[in-house]
N, C-alpha and C. Protein backbone atom coordinates (compact mmCIF):
# COMPACT_ATOMS: atom_id res chain seq x y z
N UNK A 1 6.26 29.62 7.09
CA UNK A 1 6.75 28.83 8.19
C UNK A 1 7.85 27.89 7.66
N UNK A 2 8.91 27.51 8.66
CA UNK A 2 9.93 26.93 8.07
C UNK A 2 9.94 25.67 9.09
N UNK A 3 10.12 24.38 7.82
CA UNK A 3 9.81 22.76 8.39
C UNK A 3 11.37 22.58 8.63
N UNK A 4 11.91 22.11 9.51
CA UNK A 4 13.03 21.97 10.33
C UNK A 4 13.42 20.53 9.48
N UNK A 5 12.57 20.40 9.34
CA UNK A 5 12.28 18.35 8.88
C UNK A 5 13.35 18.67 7.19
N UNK A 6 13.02 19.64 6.66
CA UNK A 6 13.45 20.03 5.26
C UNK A 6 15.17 20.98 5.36
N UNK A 7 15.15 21.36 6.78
CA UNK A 7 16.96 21.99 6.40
C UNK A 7 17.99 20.81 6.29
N UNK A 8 18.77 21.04 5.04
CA UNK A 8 19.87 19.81 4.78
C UNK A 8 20.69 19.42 5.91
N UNK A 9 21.12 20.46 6.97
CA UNK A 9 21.90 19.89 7.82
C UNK A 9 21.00 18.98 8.51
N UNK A 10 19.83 19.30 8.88
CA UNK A 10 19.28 18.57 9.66
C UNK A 10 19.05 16.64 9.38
N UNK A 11 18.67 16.75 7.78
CA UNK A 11 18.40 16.07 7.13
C UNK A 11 19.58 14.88 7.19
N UNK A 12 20.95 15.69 7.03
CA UNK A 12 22.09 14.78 6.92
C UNK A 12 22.14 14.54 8.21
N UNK A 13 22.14 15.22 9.59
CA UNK A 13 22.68 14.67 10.77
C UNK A 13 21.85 13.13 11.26
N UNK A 14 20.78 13.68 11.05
CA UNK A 14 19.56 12.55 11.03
C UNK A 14 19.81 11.56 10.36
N UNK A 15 20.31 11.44 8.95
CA UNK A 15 20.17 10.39 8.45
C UNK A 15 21.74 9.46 8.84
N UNK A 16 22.92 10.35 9.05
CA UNK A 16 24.13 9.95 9.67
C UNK A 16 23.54 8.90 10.91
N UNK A 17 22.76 9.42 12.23
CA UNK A 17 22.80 9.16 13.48
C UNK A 17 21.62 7.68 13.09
N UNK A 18 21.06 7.64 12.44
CA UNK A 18 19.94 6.39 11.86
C UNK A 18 20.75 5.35 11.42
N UNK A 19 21.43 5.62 10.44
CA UNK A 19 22.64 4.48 9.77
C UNK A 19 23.48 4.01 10.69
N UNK A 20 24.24 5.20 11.74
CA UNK A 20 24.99 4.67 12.72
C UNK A 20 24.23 3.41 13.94
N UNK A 21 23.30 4.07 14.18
CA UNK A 21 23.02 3.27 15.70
C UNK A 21 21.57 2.42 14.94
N UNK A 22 21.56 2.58 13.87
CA UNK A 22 20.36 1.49 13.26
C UNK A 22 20.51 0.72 11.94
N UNK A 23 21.54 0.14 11.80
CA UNK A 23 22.25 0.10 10.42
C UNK A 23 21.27 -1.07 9.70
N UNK A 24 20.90 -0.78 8.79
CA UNK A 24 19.72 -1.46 7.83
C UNK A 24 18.22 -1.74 8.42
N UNK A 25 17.87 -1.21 9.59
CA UNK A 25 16.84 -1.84 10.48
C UNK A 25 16.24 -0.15 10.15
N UNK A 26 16.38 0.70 10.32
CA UNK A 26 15.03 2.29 10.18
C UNK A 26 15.39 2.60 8.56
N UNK A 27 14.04 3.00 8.20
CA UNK A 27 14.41 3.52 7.45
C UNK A 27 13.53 5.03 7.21
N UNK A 28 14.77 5.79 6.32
CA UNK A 28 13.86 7.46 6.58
C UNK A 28 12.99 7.51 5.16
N UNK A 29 11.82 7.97 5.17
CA UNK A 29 11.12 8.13 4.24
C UNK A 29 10.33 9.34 4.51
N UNK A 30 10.54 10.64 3.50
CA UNK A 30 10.47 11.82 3.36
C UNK A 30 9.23 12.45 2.27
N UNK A 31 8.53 13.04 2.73
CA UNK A 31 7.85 13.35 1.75
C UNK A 31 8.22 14.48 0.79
N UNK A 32 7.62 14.69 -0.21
CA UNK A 32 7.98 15.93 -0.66
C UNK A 32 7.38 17.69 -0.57
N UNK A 33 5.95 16.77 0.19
CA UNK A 33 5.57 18.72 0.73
C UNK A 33 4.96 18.02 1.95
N UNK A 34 3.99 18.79 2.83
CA UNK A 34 3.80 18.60 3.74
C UNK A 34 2.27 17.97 3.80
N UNK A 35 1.98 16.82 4.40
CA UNK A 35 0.75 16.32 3.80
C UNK A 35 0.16 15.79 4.94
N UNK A 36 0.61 16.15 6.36
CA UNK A 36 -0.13 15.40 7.75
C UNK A 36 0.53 14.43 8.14
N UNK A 37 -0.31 14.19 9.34
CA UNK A 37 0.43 12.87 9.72
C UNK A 37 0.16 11.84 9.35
N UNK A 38 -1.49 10.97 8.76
CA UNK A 38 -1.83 10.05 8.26
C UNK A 38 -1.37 10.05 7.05
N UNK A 39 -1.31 10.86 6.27
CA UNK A 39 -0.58 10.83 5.09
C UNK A 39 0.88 10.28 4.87
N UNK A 40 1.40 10.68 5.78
CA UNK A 40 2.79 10.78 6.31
C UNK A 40 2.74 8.92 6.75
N UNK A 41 2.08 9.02 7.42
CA UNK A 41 2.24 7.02 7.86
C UNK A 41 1.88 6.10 6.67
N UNK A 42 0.57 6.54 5.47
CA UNK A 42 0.65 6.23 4.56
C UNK A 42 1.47 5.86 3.58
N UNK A 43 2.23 6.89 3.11
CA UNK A 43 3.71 6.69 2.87
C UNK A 43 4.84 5.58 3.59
N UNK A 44 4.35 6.21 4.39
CA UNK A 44 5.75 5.12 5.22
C UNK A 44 5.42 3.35 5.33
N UNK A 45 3.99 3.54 5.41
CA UNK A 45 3.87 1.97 4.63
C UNK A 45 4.04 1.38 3.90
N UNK A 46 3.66 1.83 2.73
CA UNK A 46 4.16 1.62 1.40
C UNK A 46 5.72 1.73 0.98
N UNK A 47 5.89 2.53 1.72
CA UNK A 47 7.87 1.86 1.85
C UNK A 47 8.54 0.90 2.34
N UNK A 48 7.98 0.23 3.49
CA UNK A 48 8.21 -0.66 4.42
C UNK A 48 8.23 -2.18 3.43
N UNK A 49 9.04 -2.45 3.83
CA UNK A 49 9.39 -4.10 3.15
C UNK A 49 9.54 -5.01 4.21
N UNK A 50 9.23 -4.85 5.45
CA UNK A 50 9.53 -5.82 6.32
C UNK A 50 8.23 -6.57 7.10
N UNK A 51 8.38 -7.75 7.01
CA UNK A 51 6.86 -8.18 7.67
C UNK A 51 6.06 -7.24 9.04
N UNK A 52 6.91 -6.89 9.72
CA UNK A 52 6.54 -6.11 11.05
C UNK A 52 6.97 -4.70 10.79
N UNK A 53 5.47 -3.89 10.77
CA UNK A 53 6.11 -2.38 10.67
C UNK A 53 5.26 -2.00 11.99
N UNK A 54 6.16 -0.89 12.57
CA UNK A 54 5.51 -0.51 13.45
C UNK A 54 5.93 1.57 13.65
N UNK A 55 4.44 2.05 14.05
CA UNK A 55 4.73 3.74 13.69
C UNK A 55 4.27 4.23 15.48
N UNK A 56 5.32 4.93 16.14
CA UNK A 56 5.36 5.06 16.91
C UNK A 56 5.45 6.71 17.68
N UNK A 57 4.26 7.28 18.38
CA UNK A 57 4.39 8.64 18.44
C UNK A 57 5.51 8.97 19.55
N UNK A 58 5.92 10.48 19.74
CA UNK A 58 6.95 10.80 20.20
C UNK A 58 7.26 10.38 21.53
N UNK A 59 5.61 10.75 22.29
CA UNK A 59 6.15 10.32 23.76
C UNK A 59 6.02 8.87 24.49
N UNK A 60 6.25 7.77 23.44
CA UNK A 60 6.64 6.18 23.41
C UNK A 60 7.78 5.80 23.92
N UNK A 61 7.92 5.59 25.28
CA UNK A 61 9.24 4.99 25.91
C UNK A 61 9.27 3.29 25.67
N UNK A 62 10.33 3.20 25.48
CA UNK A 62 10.36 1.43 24.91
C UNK A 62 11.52 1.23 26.18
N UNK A 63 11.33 0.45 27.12
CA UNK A 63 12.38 -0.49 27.84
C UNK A 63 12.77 -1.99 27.81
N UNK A 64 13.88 -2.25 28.39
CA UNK A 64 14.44 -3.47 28.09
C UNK A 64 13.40 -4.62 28.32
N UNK A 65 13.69 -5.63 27.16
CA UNK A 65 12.61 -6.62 27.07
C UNK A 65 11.40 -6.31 26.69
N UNK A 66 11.04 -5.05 25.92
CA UNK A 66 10.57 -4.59 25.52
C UNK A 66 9.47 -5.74 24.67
């Protein structure tokens, strides 16, 4: 099976469109094989340097004044 998450174009467009419209505020943190999703948030904690982290699933609409 092929992880979409791992093709380079994908990888670069993603990380282009993050920097653009989120410049120092997201950050991408990648694993190196495939390890779930708690695993996956695990990680991403331990990357996080900012007092407020927050992990948010796909179908999360955020509106103004959020």
């Amino acid at each position: 099976m092929i992880s979409f998450s791992l093709v380079v174009e994908l990888k670069f467009n993603l990380d282009r469109y993050v920097n653009k419209r989120y410049p120092g505020l997201v950050k991408i943190v990648r694993n190196s094989k495939r390890e779930g999703l708690i695993r996956a948030r695990i990680h991403g904690w331990n990357a996080a340097t900012a007092p407020v982290v927050g992990f948010f699933d796909a179908h999360v609409e955020f509106n103004m004044a959020w």
